[in-house]
Structures are given as C-alpha cells and as structure tokens.
N, C-alpha and C. Protein backbone atom coordinates (compact mmCIF):
# COMPACT_ATOMS: atom_id res chain seq x y z
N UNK A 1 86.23 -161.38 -130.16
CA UNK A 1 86.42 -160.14 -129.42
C UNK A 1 86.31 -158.99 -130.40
N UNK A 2 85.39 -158.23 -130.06
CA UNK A 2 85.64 -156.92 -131.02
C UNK A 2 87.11 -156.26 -131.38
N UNK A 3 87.11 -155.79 -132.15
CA UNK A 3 88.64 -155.26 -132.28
C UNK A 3 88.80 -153.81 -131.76
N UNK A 4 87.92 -152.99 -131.71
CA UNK A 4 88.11 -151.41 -131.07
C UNK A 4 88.66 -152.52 -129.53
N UNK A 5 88.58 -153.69 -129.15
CA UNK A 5 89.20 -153.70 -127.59
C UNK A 5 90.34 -154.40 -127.76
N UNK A 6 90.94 -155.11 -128.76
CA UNK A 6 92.32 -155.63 -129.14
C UNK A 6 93.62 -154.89 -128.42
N UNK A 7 93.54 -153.65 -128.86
CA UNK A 7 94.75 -152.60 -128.90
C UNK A 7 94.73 -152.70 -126.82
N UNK A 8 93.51 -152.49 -126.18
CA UNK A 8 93.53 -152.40 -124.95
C UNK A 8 94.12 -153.25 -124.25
N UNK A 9 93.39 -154.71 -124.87
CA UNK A 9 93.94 -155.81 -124.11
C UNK A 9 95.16 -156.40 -124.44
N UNK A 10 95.38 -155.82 -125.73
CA UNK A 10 96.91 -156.18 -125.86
C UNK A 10 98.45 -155.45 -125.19
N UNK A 11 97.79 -154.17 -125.11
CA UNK A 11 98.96 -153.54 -123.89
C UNK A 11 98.69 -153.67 -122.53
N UNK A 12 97.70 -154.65 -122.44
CA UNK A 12 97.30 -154.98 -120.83
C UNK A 12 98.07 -156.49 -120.90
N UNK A 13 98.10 -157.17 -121.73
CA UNK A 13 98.52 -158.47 -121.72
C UNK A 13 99.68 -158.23 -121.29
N UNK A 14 100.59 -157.31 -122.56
CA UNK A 14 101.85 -157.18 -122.31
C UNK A 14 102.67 -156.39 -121.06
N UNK A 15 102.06 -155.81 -120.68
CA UNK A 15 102.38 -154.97 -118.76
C UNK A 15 102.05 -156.57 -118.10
N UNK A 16 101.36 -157.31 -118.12
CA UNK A 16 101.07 -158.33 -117.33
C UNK A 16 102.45 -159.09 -117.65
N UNK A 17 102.54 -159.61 -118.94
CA UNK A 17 103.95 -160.28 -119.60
C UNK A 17 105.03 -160.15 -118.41
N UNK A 18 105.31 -158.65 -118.66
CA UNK A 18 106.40 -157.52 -117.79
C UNK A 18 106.39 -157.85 -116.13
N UNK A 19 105.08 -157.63 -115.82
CA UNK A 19 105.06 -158.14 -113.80
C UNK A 19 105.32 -159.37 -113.93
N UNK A 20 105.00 -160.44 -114.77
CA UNK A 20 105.14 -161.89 -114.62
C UNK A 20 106.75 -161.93 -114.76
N UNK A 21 107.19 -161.51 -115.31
CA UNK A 21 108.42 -161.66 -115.82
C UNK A 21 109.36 -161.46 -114.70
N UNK A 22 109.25 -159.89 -113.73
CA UNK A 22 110.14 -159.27 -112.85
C UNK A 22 109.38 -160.21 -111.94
N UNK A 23 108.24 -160.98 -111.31
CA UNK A 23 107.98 -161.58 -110.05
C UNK A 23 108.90 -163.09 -110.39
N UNK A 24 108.91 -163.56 -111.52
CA UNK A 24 109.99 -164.63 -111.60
C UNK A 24 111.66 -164.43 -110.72
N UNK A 25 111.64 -163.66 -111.69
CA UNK A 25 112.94 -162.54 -111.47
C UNK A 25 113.59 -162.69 -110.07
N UNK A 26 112.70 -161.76 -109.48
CA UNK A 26 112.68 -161.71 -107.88
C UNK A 26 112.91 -163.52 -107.42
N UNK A 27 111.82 -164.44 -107.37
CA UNK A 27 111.30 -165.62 -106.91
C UNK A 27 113.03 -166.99 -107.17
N UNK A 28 112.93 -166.36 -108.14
CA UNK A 28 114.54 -167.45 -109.22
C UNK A 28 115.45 -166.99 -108.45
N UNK A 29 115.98 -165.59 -108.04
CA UNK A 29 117.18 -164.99 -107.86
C UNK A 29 116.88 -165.36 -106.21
N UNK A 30 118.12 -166.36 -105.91
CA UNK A 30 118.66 -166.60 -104.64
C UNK A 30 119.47 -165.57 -103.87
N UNK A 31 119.12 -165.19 -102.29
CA UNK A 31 120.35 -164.75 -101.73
C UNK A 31 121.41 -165.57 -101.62
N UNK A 32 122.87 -164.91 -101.74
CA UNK A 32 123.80 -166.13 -101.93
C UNK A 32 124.20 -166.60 -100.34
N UNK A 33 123.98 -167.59 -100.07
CA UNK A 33 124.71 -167.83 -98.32
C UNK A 33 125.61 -167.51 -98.18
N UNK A 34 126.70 -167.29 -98.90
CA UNK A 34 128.18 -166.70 -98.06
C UNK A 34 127.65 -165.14 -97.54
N UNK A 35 126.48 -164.49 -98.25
CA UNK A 35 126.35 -163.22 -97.95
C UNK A 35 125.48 -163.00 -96.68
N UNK A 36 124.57 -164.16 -96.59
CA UNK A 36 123.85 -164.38 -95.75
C UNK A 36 124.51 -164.54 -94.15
N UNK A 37 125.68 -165.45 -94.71
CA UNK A 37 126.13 -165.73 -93.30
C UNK A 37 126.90 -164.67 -93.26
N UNK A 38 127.97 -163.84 -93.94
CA UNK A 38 128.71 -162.80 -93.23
C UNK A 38 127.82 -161.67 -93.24
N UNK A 39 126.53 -161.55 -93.15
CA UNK A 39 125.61 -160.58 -92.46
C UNK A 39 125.44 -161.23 -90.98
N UNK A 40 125.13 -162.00 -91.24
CA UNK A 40 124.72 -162.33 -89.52
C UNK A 40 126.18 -162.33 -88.88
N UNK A 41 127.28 -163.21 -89.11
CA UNK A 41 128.32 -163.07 -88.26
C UNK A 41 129.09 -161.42 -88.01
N UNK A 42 129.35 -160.47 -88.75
CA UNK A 42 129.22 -159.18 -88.34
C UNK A 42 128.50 -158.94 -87.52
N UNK A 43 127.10 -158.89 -87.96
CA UNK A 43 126.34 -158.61 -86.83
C UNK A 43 126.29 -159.18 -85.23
N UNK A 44 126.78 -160.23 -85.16
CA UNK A 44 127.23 -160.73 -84.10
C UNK A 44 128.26 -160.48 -83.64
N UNK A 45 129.14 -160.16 -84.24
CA UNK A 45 130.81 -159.79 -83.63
C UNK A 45 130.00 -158.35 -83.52
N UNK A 46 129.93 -157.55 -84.42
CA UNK A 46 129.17 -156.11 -83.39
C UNK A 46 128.66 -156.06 -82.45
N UNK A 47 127.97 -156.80 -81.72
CA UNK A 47 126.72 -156.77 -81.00
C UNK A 47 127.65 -157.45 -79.42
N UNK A 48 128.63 -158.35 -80.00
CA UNK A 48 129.11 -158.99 -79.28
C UNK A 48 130.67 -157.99 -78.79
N UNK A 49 131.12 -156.98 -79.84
CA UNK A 49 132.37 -156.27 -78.77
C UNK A 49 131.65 -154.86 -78.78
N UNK A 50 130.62 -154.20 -79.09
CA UNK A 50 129.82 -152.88 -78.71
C UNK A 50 130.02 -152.89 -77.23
N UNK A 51 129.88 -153.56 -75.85
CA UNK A 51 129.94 -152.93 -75.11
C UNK A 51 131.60 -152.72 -74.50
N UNK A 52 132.36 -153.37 -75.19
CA UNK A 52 133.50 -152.81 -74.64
C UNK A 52 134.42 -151.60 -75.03
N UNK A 53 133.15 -150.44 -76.33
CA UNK A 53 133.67 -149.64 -76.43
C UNK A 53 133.02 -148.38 -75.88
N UNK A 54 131.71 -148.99 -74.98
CA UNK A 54 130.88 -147.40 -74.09
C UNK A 54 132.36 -147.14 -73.10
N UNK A 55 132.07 -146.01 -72.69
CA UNK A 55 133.06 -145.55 -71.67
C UNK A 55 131.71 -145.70 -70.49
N UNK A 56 132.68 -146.47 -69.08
CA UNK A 56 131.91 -146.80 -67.86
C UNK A 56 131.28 -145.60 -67.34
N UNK A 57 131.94 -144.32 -67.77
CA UNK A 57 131.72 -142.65 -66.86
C UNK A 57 130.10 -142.50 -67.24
N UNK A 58 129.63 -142.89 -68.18
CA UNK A 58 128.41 -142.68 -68.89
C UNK A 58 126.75 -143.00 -68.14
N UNK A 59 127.56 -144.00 -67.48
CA UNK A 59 126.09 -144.68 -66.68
C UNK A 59 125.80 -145.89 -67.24
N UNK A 60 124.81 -146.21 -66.46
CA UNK A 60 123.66 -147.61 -66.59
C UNK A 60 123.05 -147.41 -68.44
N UNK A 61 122.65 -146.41 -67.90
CA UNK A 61 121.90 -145.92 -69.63
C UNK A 61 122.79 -146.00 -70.85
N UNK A 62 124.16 -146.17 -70.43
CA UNK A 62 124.51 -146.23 -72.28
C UNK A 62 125.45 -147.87 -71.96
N UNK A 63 125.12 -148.28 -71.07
CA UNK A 63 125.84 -149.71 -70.81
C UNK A 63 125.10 -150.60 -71.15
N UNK A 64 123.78 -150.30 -70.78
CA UNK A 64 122.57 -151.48 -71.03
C UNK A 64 121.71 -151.06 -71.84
N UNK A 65 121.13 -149.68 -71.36
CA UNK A 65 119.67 -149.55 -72.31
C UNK A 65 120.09 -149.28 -73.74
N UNK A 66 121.39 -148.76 -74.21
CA UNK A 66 121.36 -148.17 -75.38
C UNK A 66 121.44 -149.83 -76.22
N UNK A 67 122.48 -150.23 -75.26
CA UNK A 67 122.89 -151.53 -75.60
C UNK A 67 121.44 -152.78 -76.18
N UNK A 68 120.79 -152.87 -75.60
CA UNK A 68 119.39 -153.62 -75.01
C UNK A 68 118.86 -153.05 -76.44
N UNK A 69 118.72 -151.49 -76.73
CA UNK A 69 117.92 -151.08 -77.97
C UNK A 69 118.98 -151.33 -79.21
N UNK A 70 119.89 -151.15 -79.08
CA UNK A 70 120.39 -151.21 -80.56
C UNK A 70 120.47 -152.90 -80.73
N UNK A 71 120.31 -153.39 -79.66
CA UNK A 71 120.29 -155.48 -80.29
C UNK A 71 119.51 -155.48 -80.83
N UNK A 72 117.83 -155.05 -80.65
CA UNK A 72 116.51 -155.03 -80.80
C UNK A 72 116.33 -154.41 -82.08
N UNK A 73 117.11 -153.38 -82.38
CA UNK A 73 116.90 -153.03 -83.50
C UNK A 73 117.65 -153.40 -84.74
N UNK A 74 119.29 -153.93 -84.46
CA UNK A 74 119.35 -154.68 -85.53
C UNK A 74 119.39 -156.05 -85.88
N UNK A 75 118.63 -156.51 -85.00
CA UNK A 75 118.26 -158.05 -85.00
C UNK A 75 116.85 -157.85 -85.78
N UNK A 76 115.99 -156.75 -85.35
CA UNK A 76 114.48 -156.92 -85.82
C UNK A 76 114.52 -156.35 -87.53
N UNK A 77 115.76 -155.58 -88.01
CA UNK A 77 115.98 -155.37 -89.60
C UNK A 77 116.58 -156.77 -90.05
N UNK A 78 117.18 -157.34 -89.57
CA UNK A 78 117.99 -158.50 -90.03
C UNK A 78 116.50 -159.33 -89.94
N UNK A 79 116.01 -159.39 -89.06
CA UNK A 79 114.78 -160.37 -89.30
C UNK A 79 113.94 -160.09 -90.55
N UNK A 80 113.29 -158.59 -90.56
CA UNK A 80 112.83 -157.44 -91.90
C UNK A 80 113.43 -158.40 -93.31
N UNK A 81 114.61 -158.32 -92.77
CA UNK A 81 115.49 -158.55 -94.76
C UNK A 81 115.39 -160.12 -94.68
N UNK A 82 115.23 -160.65 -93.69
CA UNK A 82 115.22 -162.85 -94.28
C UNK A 82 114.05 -162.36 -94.28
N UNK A 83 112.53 -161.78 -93.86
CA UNK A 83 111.37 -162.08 -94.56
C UNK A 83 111.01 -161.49 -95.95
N UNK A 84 111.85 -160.49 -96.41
CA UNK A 84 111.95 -160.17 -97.45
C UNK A 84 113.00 -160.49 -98.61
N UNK A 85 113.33 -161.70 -98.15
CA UNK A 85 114.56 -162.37 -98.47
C UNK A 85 113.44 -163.26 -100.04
N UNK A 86 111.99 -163.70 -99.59
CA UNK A 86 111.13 -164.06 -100.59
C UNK A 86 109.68 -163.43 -100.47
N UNK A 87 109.80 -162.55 -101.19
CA UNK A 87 108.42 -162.46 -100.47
C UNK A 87 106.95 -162.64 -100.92
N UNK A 88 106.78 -164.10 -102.10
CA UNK A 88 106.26 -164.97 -102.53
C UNK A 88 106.08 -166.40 -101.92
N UNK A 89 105.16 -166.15 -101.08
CA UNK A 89 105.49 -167.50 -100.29
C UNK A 89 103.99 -168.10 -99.92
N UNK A 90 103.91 -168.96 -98.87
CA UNK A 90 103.22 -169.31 -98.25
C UNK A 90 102.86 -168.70 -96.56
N UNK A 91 103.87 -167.96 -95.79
CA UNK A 91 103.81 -167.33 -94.52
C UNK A 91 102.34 -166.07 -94.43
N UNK A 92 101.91 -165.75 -93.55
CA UNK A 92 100.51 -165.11 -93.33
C UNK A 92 101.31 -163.78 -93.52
N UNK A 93 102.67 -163.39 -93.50
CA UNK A 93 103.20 -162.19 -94.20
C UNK A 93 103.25 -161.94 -96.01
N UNK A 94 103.02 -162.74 -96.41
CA UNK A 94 104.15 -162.66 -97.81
C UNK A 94 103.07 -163.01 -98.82
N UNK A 95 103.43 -161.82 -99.59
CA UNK A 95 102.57 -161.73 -100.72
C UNK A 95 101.62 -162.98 -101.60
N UNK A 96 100.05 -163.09 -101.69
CA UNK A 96 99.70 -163.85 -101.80
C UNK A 96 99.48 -164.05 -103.77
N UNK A 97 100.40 -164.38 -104.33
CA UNK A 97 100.41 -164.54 -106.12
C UNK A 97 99.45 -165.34 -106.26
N UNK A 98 98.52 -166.26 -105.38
CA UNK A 98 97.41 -167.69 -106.10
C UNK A 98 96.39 -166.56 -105.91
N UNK A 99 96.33 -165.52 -104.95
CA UNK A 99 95.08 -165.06 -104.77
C UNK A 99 94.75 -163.61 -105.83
N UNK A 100 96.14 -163.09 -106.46
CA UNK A 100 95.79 -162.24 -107.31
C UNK A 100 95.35 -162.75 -108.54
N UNK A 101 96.13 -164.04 -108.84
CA UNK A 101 95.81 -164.70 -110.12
C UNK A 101 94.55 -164.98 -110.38
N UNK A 102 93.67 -165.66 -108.96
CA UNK A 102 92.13 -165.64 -109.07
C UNK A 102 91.42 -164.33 -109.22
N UNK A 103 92.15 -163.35 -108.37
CA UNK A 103 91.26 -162.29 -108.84
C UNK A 103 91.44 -161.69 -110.52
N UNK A 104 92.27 -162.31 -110.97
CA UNK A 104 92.92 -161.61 -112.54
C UNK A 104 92.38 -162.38 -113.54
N UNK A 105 91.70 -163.93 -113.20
CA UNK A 105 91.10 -164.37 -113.90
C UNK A 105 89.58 -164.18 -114.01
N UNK A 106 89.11 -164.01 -112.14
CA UNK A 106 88.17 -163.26 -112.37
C UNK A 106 87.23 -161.89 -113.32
N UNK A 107 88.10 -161.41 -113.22
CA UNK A 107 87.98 -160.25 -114.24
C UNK A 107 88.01 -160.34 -115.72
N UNK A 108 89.32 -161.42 -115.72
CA UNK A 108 89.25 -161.65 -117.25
C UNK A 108 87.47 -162.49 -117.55
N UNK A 109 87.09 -163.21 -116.97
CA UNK A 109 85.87 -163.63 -117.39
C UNK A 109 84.73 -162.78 -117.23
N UNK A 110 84.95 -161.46 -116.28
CA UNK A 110 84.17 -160.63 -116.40
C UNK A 110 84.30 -159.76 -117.74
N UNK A 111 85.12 -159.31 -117.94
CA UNK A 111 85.44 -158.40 -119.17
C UNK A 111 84.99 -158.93 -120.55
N UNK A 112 85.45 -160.59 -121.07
CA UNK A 112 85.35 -160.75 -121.30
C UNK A 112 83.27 -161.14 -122.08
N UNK A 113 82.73 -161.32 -120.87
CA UNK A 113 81.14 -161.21 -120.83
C UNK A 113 80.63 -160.01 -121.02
N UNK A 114 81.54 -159.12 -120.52
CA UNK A 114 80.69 -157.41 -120.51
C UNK A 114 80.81 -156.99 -122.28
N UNK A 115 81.99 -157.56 -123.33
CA UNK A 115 82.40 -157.21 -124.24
C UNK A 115 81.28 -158.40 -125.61
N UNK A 116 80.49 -158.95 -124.85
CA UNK A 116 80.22 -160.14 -125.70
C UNK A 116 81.21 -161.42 -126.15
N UNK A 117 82.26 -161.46 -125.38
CA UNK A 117 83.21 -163.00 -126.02
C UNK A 117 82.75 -163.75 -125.72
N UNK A 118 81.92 -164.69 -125.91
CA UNK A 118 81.23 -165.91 -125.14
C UNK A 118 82.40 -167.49 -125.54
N UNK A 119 83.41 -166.67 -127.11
CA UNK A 119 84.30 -167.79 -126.54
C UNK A 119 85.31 -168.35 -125.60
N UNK A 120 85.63 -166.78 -125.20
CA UNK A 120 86.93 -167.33 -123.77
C UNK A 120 85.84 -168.30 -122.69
N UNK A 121 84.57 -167.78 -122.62
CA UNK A 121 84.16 -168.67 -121.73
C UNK A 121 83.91 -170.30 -121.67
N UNK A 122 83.33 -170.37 -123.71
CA UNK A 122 83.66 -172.13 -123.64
C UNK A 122 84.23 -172.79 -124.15
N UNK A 123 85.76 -171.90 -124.18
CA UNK A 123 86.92 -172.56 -123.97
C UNK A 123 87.70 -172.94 -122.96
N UNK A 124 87.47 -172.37 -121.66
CA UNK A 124 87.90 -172.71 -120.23
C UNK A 124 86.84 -173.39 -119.52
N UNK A 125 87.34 -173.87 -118.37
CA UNK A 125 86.68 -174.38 -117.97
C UNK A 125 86.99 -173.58 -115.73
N UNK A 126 86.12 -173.80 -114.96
CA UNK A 126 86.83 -173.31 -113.64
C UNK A 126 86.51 -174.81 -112.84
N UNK A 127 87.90 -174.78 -112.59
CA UNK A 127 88.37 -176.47 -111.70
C UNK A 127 88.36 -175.88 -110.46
N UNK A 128 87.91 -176.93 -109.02
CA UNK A 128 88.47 -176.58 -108.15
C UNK A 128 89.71 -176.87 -108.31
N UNK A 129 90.19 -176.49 -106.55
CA UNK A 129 92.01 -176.13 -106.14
C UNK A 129 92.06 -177.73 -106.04
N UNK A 130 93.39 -178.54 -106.23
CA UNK A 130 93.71 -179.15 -105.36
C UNK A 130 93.64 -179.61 -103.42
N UNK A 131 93.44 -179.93 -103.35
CA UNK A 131 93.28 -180.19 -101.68
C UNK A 131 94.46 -179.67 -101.23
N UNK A 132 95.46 -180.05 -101.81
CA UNK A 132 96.69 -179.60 -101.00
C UNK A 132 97.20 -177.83 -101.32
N UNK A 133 96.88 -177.74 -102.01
CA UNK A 133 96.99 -176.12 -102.56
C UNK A 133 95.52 -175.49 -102.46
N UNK A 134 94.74 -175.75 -101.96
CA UNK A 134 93.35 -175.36 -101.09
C UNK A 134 93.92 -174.95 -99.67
N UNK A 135 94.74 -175.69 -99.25
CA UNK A 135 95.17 -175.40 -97.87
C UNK A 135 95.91 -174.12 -97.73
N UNK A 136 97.23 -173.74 -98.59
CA UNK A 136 97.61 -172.77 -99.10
C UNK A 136 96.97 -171.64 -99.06
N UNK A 137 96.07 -171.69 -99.97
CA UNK A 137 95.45 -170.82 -100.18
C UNK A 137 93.98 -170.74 -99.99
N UNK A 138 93.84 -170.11 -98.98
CA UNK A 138 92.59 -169.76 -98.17
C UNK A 138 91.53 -169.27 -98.98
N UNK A 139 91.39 -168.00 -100.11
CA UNK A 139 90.58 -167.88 -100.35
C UNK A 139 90.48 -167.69 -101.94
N UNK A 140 90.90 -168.56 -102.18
CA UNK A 140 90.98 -169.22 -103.97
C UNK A 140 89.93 -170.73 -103.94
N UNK A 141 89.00 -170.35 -104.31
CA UNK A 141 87.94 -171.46 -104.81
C UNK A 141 88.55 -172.34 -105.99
N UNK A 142 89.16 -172.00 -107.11
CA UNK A 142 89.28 -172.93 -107.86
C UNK A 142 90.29 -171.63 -109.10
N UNK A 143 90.10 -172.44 -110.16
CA UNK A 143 91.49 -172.06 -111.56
C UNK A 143 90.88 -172.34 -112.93
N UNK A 144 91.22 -171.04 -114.30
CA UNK A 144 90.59 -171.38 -115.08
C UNK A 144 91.69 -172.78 -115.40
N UNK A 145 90.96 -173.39 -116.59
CA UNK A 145 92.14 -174.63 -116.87
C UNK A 145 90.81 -174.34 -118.53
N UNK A 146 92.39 -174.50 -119.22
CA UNK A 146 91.71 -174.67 -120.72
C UNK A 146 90.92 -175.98 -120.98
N UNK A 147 89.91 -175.88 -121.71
CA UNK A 147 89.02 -177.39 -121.94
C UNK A 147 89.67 -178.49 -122.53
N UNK A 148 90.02 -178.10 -123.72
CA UNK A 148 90.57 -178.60 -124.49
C UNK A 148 91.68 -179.60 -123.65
N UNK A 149 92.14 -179.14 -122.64
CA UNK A 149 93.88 -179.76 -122.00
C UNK A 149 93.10 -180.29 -120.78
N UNK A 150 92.18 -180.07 -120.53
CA UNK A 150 91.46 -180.71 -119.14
C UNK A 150 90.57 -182.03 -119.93
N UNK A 151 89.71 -181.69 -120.52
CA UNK A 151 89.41 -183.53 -121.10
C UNK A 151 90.26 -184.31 -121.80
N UNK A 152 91.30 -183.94 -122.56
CA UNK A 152 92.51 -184.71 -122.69
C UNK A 152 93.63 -185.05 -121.94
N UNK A 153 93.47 -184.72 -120.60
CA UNK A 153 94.81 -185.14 -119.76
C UNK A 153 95.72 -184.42 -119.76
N UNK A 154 95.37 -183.18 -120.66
CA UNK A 154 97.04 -182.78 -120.89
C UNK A 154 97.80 -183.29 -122.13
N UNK A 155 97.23 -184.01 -122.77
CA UNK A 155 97.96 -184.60 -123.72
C UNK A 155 97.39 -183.94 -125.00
N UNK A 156 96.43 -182.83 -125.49
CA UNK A 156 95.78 -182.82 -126.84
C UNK A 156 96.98 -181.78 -127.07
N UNK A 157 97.56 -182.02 -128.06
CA UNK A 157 98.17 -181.36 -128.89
C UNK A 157 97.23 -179.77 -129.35
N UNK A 158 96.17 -179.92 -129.48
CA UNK A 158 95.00 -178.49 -129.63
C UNK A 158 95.13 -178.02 -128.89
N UNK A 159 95.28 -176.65 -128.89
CA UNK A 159 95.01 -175.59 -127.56
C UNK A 159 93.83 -174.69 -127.53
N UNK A 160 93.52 -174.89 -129.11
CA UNK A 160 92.28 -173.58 -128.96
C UNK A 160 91.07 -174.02 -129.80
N UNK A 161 90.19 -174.34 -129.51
CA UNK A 161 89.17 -175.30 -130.10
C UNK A 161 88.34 -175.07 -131.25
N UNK A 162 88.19 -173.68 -131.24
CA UNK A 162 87.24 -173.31 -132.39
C UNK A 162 87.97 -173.22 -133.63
N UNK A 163 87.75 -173.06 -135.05
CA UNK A 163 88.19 -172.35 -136.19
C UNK A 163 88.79 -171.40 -136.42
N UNK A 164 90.09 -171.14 -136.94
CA UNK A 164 91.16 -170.25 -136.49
C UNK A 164 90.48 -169.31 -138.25
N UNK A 165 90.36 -167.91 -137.72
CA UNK A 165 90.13 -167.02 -138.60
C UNK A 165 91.08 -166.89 -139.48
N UNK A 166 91.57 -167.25 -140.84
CA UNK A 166 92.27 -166.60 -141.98
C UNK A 166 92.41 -165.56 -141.90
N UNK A 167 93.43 -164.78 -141.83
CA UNK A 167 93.47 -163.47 -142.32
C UNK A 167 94.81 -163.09 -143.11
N UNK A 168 94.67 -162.61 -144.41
CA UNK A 168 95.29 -162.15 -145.41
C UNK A 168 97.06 -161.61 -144.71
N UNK A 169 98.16 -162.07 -145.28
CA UNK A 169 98.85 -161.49 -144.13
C UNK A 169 99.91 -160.40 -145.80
N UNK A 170 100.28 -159.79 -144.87
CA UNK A 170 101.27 -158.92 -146.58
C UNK A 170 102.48 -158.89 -145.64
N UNK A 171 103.56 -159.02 -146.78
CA UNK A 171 104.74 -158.61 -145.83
C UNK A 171 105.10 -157.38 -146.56
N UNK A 172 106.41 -157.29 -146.30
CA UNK A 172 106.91 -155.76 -146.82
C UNK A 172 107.58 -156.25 -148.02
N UNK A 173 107.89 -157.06 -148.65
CA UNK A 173 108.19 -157.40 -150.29
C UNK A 173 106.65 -156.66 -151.31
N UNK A 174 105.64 -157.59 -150.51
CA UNK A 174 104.58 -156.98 -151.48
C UNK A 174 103.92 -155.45 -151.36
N UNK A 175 103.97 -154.93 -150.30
CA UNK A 175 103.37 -153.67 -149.80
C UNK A 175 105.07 -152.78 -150.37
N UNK A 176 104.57 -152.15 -151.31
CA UNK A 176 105.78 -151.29 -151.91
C UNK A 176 104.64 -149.64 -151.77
N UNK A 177 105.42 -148.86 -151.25
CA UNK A 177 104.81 -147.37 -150.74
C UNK A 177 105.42 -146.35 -151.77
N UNK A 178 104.76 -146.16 -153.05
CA UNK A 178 106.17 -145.09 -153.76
C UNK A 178 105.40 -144.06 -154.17
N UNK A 179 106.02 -143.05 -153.25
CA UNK A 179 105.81 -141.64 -153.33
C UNK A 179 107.17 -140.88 -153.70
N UNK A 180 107.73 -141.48 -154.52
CA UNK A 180 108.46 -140.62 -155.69
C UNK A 180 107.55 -139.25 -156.31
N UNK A 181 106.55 -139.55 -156.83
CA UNK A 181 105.68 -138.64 -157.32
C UNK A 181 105.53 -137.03 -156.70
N UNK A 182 105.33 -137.67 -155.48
CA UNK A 182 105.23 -136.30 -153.92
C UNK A 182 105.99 -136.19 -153.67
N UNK A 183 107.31 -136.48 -153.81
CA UNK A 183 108.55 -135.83 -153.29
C UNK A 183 109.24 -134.79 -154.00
N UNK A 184 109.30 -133.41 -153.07
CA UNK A 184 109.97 -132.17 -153.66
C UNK A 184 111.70 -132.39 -153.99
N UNK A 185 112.13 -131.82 -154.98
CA UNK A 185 113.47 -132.35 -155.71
C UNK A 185 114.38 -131.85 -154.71
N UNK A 186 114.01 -131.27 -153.51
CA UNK A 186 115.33 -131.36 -152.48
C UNK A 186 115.50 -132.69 -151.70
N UNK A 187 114.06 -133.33 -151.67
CA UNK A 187 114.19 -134.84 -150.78
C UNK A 187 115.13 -135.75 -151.55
C-alpha cells in the first residue's frame, strides 16, 4: 500500500474499530426482564383502571374513543421499544449488519485495486454464504475469508502470507533530542 494512504486508512480502520465496538455494545447488553415485565404490568394496570377515572358527565367520547386511542397508542410504543429492544437481527425491520459488512468489504477490494494493492487481493479469497446464512441474508452473495485460514481449515498458525517488511524500529532510549544549545537561559 502506498504510504501517503496509511494515515487515511488508518483513522478509517480505527472509527470502524469504534462502530464495531458500540454495535457489540448495544447487541451483548440485555434488557433486564424484571424491567421488562414491570413495563408491561403497569401498563396493564393503567389501561386496565383508566376508565374508572373519566367522569360519566363527559360522554361516549371520553369513555371509549379517548379510551380505544390511548390503548392503541401505548401498546403500539411498547411494541416500538421490544422491536428496538435489538435491533440487529434477522426480522424484515431490523438493521441488516451481514449486508453492510458485504458492502464494506466490497469497497475495501475496491479501494484497495484503485490504489494498486494487488496484495489484499491474493491474500483473500470471496467464499460463498453458507446455505443457512444465505437464507438470512438475502442479498449477500458471499465473504472475504483469508487464504491462508481457508486452505488450512482454520488451523495455519500464518495469517499473512507474504514476507513481512523489516523496518528499523528506535525507541526513546536511543532517539535522545538535545536542544540544550537553543534554549534561552530563562527556559
């Protein structure tokens, strides 16, 4: 990879790091059922003594219809918050994560070609889906899968196939900076 694109893709990696991180986040973190259920049972004891506090003088209209709309409406938020209770899933509502990942790898193999890397390309390989996670996901053709871990089973201890570049490393013992010289006698 050229290096004028290092610095790019490396604060792109790391924002990616960051969403991967908070979509766990979200996905791991359970609603707790005791909270679950004393939402719904409130809501039921509300719903269930609301009409014995309209006054009868009022009419039909605040006995039934108001009644009739406010069930409707907080039954249809309570419904709102259990579908947003995950909203990583499999349902034709809920955010589709297999289908951004294809599009994110997509790109990475585009970028990667537009920049000249011809090694990310033969180092991966694109597998189809599983059959059963084909079903899932409707419009995901297939997944990069590293080479190296796809003709070994999974088992090669190698992850990255080519010749790993040397590069000179210094720490801060040897890199000593002394500008004693340039410093005015008030510093």
């Amino acid at each position: 990879m050229a290096e004028r694109f290092f610095s790019g893709m490396a604060s792109r990696m790391l924002q990616l790091n960051k969403i991967l991180n908070t979509v766990v986040q979200i996905v791991s973190t359970p609603l707790p059922f005791p909270y679950f259920h004393l939402c719904k049972s409130l809501l039921f004891v509300y719903l269930l003594s609301f009409p014995f506090f309209i006054d009868i003088s009022l009419g039909i209209w605040a006995n039934c219809g108001e009644l009739c709309f406010l069930t409707i409406a907080l039954l249809g938020l309570d419904s709102i918050a259990t579908e947003l209770e995950n909203p990583f899933g499999c349902d034709s509502n809920d955010l589709s994560i297999a289908d951004d990942i294809h599009k994110l790898e997509k790109e990475t193999l585009f970028y990667s070609r537009m920049i000249g890397d011809t090694r990310l390309e033969d180092s991966f390989l694109w597998t189809p889906l599983p059959h059963h996670i084909a079903q899932i996901c409707p419009g995901v053709t297939g997944y990069f899968v590293l080479k190296t871990q796809w003709e070994s089973n999974g088992s090669s201890p190698e992850v990255y196939p080519f010749k790993r570049i040397e590069r000179e490393i210094i720490t801060d013992a040897e890199f000593v900076h002394d500008d004693r010289d340039h410093m005015s006698e008030d510093s």
